[in-house]
PDB file of N, CA and C in Angstrom:
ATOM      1  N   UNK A   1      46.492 165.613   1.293  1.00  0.00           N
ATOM      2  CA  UNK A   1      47.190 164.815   0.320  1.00  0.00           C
ATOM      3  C   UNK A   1      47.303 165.624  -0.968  1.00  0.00           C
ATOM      4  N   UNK A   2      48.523 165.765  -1.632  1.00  0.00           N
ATOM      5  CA  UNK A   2      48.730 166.412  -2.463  1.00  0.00           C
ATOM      6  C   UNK A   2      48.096 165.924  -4.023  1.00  0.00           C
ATOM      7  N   UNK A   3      48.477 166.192  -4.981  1.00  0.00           N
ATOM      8  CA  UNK A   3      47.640 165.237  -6.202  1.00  0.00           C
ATOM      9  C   UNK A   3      49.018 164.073  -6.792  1.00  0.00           C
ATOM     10  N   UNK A   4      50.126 164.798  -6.598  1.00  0.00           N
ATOM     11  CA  UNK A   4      51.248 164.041  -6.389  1.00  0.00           C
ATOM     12  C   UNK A   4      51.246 162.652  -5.258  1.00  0.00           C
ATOM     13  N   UNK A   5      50.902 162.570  -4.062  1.00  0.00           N
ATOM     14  CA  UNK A   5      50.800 161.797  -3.606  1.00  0.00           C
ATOM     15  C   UNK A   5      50.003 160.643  -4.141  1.00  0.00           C
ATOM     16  N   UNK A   6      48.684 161.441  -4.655  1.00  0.00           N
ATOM     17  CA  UNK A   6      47.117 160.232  -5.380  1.00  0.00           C
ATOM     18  C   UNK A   6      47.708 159.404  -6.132  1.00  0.00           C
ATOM     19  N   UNK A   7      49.001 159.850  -6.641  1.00  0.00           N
ATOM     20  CA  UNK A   7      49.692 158.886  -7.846  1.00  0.00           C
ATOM     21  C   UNK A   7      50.477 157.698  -7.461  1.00  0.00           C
ATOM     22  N   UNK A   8      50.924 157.887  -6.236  1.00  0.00           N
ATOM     23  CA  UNK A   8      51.605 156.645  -5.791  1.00  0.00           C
ATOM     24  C   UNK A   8      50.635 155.256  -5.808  1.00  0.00           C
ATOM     25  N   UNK A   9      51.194 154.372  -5.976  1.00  0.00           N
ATOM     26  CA  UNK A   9      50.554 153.165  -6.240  1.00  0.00           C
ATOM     27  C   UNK A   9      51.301 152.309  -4.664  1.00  0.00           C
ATOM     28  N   UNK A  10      52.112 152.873  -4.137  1.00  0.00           N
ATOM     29  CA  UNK A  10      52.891 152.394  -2.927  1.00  0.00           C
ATOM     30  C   UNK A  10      53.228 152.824  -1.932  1.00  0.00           C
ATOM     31  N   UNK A  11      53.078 152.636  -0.627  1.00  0.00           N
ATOM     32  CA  UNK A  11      53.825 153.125   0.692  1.00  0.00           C
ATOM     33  C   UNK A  11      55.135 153.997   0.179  1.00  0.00           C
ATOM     34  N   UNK A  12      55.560 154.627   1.047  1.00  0.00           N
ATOM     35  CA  UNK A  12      56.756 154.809   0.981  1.00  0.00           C
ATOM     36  C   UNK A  12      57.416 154.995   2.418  1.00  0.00           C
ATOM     37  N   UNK A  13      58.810 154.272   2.659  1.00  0.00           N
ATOM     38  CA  UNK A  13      58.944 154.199   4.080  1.00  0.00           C
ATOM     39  C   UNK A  13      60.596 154.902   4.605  1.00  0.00           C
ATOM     40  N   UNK A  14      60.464 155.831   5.518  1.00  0.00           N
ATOM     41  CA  UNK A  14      61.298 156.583   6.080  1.00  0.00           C
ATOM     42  C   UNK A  14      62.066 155.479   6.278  1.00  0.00           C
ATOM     43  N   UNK A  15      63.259 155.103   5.889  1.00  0.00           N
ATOM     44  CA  UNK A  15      64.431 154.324   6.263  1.00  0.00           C
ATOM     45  C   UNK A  15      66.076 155.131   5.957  1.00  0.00           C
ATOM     46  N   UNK A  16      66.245 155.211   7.089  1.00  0.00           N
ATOM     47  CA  UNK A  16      67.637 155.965   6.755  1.00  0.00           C
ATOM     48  C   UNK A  16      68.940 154.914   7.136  1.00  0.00           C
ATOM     49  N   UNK A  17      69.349 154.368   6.490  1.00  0.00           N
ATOM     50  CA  UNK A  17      70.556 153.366   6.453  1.00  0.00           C
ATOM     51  C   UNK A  17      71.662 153.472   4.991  1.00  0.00           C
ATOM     52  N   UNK A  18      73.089 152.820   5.721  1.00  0.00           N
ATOM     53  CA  UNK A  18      73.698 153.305   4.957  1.00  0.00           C
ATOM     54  C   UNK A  18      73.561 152.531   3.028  1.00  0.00           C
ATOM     55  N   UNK A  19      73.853 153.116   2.383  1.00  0.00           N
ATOM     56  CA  UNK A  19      73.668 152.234   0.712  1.00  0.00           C
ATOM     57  C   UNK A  19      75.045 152.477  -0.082  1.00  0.00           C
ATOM     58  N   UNK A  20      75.326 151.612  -0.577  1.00  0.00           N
ATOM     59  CA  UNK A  20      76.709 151.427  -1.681  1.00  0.00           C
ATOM     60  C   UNK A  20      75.981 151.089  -3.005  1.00  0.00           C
ATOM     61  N   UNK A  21      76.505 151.573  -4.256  1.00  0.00           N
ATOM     62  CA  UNK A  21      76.319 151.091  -5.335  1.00  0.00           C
ATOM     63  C   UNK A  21      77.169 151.579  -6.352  1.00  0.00           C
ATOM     64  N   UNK A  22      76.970 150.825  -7.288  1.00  0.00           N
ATOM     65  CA  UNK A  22      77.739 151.225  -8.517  1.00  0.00           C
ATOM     66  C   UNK A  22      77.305 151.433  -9.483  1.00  0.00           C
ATOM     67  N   UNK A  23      77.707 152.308 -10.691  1.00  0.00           N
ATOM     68  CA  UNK A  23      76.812 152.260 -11.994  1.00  0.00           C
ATOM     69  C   UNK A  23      77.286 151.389 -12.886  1.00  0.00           C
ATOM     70  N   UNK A  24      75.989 150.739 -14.106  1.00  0.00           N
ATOM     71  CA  UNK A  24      76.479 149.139 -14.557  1.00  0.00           C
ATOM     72  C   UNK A  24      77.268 149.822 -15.768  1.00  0.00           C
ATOM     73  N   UNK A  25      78.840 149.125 -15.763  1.00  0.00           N
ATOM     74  CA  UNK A  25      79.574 148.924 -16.661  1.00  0.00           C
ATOM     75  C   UNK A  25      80.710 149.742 -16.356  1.00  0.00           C
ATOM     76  N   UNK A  26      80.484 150.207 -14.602  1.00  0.00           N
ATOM     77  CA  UNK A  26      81.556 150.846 -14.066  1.00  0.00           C
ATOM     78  C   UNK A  26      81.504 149.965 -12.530  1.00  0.00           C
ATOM     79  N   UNK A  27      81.333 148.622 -12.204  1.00  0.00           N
ATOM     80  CA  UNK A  27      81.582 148.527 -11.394  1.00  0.00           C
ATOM     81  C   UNK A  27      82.504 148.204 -10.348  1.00  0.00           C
ATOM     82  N   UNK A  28      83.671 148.341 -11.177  1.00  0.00           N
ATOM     83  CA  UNK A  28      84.639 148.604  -9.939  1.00  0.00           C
ATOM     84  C   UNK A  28      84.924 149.719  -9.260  1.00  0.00           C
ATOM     85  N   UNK A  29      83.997 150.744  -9.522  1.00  0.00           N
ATOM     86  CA  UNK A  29      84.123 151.758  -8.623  1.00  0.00           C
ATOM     87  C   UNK A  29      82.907 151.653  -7.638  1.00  0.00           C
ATOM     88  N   UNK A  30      82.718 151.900  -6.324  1.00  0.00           N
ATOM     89  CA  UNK A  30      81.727 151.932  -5.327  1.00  0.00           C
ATOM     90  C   UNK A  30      81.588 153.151  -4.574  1.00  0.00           C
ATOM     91  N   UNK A  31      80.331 153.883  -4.717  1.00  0.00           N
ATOM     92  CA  UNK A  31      79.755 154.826  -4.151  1.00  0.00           C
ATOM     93  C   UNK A  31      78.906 154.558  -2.882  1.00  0.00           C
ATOM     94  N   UNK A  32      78.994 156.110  -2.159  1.00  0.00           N
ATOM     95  CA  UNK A  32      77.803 155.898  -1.064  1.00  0.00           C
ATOM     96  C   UNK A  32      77.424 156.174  -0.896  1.00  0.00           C
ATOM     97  N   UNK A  33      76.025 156.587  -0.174  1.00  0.00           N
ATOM     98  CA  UNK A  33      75.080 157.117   0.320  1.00  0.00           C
ATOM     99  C   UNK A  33      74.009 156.896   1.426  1.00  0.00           C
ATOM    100  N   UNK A  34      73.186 157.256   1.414  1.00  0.00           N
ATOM    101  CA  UNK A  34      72.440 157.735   2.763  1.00  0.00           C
ATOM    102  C   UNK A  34      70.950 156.945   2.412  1.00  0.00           C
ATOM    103  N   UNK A  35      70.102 156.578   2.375  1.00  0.00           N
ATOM    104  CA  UNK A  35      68.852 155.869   2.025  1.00  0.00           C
ATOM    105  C   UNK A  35      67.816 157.281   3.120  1.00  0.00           C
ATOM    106  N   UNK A  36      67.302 158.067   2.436  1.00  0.00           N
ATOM    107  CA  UNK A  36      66.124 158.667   2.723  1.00  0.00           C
ATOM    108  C   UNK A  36      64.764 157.969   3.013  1.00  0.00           C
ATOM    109  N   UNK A  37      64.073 157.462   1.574  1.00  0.00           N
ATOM    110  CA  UNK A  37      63.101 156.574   1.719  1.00  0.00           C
ATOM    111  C   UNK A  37      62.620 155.411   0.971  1.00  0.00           C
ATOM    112  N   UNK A  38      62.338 154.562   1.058  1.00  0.00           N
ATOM    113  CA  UNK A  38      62.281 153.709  -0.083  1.00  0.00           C
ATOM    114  C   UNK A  38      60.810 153.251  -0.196  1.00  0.00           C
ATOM    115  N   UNK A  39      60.401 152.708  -1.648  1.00  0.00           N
ATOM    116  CA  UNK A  39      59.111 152.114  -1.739  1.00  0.00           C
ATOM    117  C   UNK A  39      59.173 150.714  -2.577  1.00  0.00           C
ATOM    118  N   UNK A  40      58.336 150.652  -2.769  1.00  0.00           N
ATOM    119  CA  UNK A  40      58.548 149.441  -3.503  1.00  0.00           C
ATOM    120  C   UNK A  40      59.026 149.374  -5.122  1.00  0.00           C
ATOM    121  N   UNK A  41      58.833 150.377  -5.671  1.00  0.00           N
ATOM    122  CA  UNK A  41      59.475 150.789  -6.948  1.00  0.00           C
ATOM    123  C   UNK A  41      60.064 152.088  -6.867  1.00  0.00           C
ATOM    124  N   UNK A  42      60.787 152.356  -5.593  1.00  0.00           N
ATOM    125  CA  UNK A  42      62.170 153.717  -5.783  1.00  0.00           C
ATOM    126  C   UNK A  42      62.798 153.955  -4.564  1.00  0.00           C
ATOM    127  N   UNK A  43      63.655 154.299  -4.664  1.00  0.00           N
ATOM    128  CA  UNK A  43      64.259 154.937  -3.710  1.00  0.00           C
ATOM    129  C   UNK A  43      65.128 156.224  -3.445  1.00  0.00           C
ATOM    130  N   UNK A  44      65.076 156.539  -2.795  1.00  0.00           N
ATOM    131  CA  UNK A  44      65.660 158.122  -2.325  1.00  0.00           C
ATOM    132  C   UNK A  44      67.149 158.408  -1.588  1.00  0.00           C
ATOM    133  N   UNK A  45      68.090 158.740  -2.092  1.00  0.00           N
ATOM    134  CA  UNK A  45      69.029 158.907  -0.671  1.00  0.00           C
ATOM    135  C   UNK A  45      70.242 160.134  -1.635  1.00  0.00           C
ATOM    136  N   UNK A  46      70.628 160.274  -0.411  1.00  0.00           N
ATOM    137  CA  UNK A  46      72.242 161.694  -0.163  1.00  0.00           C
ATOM    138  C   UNK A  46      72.954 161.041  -0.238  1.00  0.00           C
ATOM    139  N   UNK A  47      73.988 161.136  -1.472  1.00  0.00           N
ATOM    140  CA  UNK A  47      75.086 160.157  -2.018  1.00  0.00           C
ATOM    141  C   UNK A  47      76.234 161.413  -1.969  1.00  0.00           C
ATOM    142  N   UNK A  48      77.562 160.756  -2.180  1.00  0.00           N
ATOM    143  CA  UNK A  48      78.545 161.674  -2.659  1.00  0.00           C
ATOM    144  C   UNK A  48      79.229 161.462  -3.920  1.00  0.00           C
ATOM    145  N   UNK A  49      78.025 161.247  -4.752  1.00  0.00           N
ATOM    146  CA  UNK A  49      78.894 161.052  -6.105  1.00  0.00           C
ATOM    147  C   UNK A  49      76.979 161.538  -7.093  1.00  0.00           C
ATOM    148  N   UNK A  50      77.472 162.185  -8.230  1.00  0.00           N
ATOM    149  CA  UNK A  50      76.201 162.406  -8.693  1.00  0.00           C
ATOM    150  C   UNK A  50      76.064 161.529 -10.395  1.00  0.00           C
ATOM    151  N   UNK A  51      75.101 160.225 -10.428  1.00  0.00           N
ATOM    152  CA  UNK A  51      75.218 159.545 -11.029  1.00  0.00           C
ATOM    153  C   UNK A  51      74.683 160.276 -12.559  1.00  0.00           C
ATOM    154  N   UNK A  52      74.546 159.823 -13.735  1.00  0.00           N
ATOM    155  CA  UNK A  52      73.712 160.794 -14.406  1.00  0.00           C
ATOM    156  C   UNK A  52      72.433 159.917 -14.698  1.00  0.00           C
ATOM    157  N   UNK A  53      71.189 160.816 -15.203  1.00  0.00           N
ATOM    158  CA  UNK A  53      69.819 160.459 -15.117  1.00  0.00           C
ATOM    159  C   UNK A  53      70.349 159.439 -16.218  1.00  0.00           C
ATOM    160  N   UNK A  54      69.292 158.644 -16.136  1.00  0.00           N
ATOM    161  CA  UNK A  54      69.625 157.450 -17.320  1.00  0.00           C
ATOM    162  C   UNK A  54      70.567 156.225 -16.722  1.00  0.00           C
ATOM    163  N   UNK A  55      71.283 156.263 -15.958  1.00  0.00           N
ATOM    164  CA  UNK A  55      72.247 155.115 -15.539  1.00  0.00           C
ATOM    165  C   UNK A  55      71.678 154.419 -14.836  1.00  0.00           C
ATOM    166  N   UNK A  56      71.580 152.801 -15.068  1.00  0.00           N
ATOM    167  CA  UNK A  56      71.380 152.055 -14.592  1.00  0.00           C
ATOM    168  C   UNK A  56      72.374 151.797 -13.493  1.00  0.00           C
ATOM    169  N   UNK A  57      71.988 151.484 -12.052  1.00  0.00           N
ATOM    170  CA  UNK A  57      72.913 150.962 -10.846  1.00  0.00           C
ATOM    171  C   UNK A  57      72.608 149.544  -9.942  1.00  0.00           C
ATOM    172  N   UNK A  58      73.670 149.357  -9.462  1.00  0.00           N
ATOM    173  CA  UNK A  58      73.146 148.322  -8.516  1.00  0.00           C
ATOM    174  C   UNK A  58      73.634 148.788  -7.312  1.00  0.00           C
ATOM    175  N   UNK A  59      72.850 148.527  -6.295  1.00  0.00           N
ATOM    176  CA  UNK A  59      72.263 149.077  -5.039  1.00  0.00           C
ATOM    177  C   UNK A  59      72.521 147.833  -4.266  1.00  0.00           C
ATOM    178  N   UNK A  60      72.750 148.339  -2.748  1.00  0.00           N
ATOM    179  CA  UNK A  60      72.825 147.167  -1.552  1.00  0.00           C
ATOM    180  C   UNK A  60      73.120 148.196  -0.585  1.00  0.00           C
ATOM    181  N   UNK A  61      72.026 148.051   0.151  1.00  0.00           N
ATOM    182  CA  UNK A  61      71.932 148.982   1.150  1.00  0.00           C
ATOM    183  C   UNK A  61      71.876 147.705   2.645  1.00  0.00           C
ATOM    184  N   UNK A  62      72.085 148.268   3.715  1.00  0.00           N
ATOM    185  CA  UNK A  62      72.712 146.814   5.080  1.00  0.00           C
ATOM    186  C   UNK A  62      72.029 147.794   5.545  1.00  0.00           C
ATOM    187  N   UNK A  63      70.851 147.351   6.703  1.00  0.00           N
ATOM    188  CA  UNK A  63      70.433 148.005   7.657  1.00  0.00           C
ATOM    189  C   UNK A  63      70.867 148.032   8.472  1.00  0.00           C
ATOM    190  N   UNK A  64      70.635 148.322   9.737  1.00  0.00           N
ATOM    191  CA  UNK A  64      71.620 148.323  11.045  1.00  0.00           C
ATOM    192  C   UNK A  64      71.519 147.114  11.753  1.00  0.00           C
ATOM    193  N   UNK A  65      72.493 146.750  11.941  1.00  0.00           N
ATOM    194  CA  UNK A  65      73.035 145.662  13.139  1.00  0.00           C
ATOM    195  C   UNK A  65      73.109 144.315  11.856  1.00  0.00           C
ATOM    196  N   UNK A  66      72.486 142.832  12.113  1.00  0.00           N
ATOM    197  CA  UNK A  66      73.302 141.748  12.007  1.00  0.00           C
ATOM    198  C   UNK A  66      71.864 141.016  11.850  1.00  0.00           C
ATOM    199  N   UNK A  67      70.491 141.634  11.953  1.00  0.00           N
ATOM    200  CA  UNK A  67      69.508 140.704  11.959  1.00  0.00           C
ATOM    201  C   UNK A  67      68.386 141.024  10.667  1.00  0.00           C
ATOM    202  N   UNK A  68      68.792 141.659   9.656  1.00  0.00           N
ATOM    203  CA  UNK A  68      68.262 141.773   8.711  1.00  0.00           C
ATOM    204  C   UNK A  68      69.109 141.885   7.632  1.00  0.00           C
ATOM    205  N   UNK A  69      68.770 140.577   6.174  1.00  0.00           N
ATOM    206  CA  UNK A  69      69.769 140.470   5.332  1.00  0.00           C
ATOM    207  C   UNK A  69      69.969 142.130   4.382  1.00  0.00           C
ATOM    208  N   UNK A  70      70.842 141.942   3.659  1.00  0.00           N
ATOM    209  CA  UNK A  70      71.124 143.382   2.965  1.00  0.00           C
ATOM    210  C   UNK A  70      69.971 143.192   1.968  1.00  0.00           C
ATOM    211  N   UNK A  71      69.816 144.236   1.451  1.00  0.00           N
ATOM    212  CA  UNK A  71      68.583 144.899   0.430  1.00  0.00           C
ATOM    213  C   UNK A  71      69.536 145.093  -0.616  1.00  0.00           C
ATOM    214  N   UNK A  72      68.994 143.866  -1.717  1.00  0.00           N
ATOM    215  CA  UNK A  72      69.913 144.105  -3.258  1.00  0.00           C
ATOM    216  C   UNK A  72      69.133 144.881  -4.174  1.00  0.00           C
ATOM    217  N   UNK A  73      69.402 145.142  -4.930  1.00  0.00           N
ATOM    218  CA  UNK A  73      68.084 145.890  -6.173  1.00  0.00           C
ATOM    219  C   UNK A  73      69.628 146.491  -7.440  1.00  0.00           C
ATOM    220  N   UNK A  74      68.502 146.738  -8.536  1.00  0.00           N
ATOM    221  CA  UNK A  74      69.220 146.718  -9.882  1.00  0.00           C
ATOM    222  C   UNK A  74      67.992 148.517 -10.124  1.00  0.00           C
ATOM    223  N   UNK A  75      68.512 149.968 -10.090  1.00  0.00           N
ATOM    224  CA  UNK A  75      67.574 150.528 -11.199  1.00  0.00           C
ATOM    225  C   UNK A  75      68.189 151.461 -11.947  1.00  0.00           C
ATOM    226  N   UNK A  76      67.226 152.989 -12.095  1.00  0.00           N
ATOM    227  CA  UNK A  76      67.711 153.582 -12.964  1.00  0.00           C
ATOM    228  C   UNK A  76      67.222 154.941 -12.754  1.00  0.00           C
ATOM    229  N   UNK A  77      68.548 155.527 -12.502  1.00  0.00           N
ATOM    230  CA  UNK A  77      68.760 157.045 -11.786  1.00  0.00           C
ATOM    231  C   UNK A  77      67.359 157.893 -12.623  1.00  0.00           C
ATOM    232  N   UNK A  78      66.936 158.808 -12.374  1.00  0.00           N
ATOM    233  CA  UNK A  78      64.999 159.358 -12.676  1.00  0.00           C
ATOM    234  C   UNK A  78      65.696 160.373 -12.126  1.00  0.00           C
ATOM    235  N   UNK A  79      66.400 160.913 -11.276  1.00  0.00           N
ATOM    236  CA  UNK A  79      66.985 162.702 -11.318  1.00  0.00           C
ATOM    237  C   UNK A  79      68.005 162.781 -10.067  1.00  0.00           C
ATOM    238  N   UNK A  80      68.873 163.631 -10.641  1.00  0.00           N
ATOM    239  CA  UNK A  80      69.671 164.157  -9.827  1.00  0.00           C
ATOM    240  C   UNK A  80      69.746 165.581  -9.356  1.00  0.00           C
ATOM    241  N   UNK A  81      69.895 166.136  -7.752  1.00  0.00           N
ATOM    242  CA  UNK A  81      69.755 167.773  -7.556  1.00  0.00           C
ATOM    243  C   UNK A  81      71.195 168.202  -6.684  1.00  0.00           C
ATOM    244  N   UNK A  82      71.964 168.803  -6.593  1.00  0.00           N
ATOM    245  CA  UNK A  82      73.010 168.931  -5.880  1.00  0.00           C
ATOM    246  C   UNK A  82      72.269 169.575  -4.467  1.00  0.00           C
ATOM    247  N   UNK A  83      72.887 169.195  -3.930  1.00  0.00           N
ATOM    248  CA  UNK A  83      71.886 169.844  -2.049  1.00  0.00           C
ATOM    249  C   UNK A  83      72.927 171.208  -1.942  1.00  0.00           C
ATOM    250  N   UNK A  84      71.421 171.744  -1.302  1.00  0.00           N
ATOM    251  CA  UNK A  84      72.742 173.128  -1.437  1.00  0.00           C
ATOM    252  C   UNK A  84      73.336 173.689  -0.116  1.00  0.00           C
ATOM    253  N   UNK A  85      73.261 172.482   0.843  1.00  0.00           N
ATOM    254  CA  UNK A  85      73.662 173.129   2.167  1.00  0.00           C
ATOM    255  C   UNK A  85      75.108 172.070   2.067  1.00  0.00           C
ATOM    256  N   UNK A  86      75.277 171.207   1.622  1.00  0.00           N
ATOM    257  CA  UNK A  86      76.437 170.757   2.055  1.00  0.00           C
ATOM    258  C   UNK A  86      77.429 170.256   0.288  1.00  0.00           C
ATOM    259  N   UNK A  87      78.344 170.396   0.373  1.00  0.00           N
ATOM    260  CA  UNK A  87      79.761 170.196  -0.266  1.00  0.00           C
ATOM    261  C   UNK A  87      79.768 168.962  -0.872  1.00  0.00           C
ATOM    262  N   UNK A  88      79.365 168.500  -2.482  1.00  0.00           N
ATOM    263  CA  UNK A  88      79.243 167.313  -3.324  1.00  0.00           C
ATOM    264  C   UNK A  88      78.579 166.462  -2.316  1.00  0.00           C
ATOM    265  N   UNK A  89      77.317 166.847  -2.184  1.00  0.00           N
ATOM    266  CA  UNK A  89      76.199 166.154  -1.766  1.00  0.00           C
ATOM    267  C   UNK A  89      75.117 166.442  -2.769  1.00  0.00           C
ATOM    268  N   UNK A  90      74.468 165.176  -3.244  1.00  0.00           N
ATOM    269  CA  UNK A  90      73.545 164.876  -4.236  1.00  0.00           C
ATOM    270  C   UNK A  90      72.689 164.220  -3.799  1.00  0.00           C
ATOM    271  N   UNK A  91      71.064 165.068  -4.037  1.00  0.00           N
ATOM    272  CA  UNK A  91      70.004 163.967  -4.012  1.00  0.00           C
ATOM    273  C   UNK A  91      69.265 162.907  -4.869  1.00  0.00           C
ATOM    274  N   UNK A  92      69.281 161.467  -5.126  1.00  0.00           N
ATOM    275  CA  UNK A  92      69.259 161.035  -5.998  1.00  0.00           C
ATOM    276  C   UNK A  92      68.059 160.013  -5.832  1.00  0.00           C
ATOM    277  N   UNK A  93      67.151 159.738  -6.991  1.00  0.00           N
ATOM    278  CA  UNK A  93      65.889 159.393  -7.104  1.00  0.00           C
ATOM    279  C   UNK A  93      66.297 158.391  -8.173  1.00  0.00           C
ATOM    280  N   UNK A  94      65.722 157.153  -7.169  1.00  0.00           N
ATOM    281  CA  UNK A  94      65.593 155.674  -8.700  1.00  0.00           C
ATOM    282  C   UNK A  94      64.716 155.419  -8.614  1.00  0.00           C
ATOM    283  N   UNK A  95      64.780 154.675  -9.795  1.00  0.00           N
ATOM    284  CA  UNK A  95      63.337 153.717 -10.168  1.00  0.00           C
ATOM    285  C   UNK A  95      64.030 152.159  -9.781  1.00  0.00           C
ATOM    286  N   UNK A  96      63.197 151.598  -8.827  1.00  0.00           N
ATOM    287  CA  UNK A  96      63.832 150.209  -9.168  1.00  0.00           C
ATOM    288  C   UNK A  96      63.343 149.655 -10.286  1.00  0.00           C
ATOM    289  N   UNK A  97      63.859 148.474 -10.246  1.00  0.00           N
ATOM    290  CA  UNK A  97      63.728 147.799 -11.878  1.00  0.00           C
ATOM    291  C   UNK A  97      63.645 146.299 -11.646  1.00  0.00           C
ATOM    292  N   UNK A  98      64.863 145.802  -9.961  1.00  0.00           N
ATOM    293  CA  UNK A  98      64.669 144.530  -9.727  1.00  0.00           C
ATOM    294  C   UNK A  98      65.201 144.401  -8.386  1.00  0.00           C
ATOM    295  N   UNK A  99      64.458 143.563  -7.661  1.00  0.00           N
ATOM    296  CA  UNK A  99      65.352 143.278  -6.400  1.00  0.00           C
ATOM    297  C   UNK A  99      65.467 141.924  -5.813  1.00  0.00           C
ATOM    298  N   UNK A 100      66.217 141.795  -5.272  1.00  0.00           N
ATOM    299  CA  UNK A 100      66.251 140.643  -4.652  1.00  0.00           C
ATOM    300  C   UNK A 100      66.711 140.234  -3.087  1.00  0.00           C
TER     301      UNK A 100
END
C-alpha cells in the first residue's frame, strides 16, 4: 500500500460504464466519457472534451442494461491530463460534491 493509498477514507471501485455531463452554466452542451473508477467522493474517467480544473459539472453515468437506476452527482473537475496514446482523449478527476 502506497502512502497515497493510507489517505483514502473510501473504497474505490473499478466501474467502467458509459458517463455524460455538462459543465454548470454551459449546459446545453453534453459531453462523454468513459467512468474508470468511482468512490464515494470522486470519480475517474476518459472523456473527449477537456473540462478546466475548477469547473463545476453534472454527471449521469447509466450502467449497463435496464436494472440499475442512472448515477446523478453534481462536482468539481481536481485535474485534467491529455492521454497520450489516443487523439483528444482526456483523463479527468472529480471531486464529488453531491449525488443523488
Amino acid at each position: 500500500m502506497t502512502e497515497h493509498d493510507e489517505k483514502r477514507h473510501f473504497a474505490r471501485m473499478n466501474i467502467e460504464t458509459q458517463v455524460t455531463y455538462s459543465v454548470k452554466g454551459l449546459e446545453d452542451i453534453t459531453h462523454h466519457g468513459v467512468s474508470g473508477d468511482l468512490s464515494a467522493t470522486g470519480l475517474y474517467m476518459l472523456s473527449d472534451f477537456a473540462p478546466e480544473e475548477g469547473d463545476t459539472i453534472n454527471i449521469v453515468m447509466n450502467p449497463s442494461g435496464d436494472r440499475l437506476p442512472a448515477f446523478v452527482a453534481e462536482g468539481i473537475v481536481m485535474r485534467v491530463n491529455v492521454d497520450d496514446n489516443y487523439t483528444n482523449k482526456f483523463h479527468v478527476s472529480v471531486q464529488l460534491t453531491q449525488t443523488s
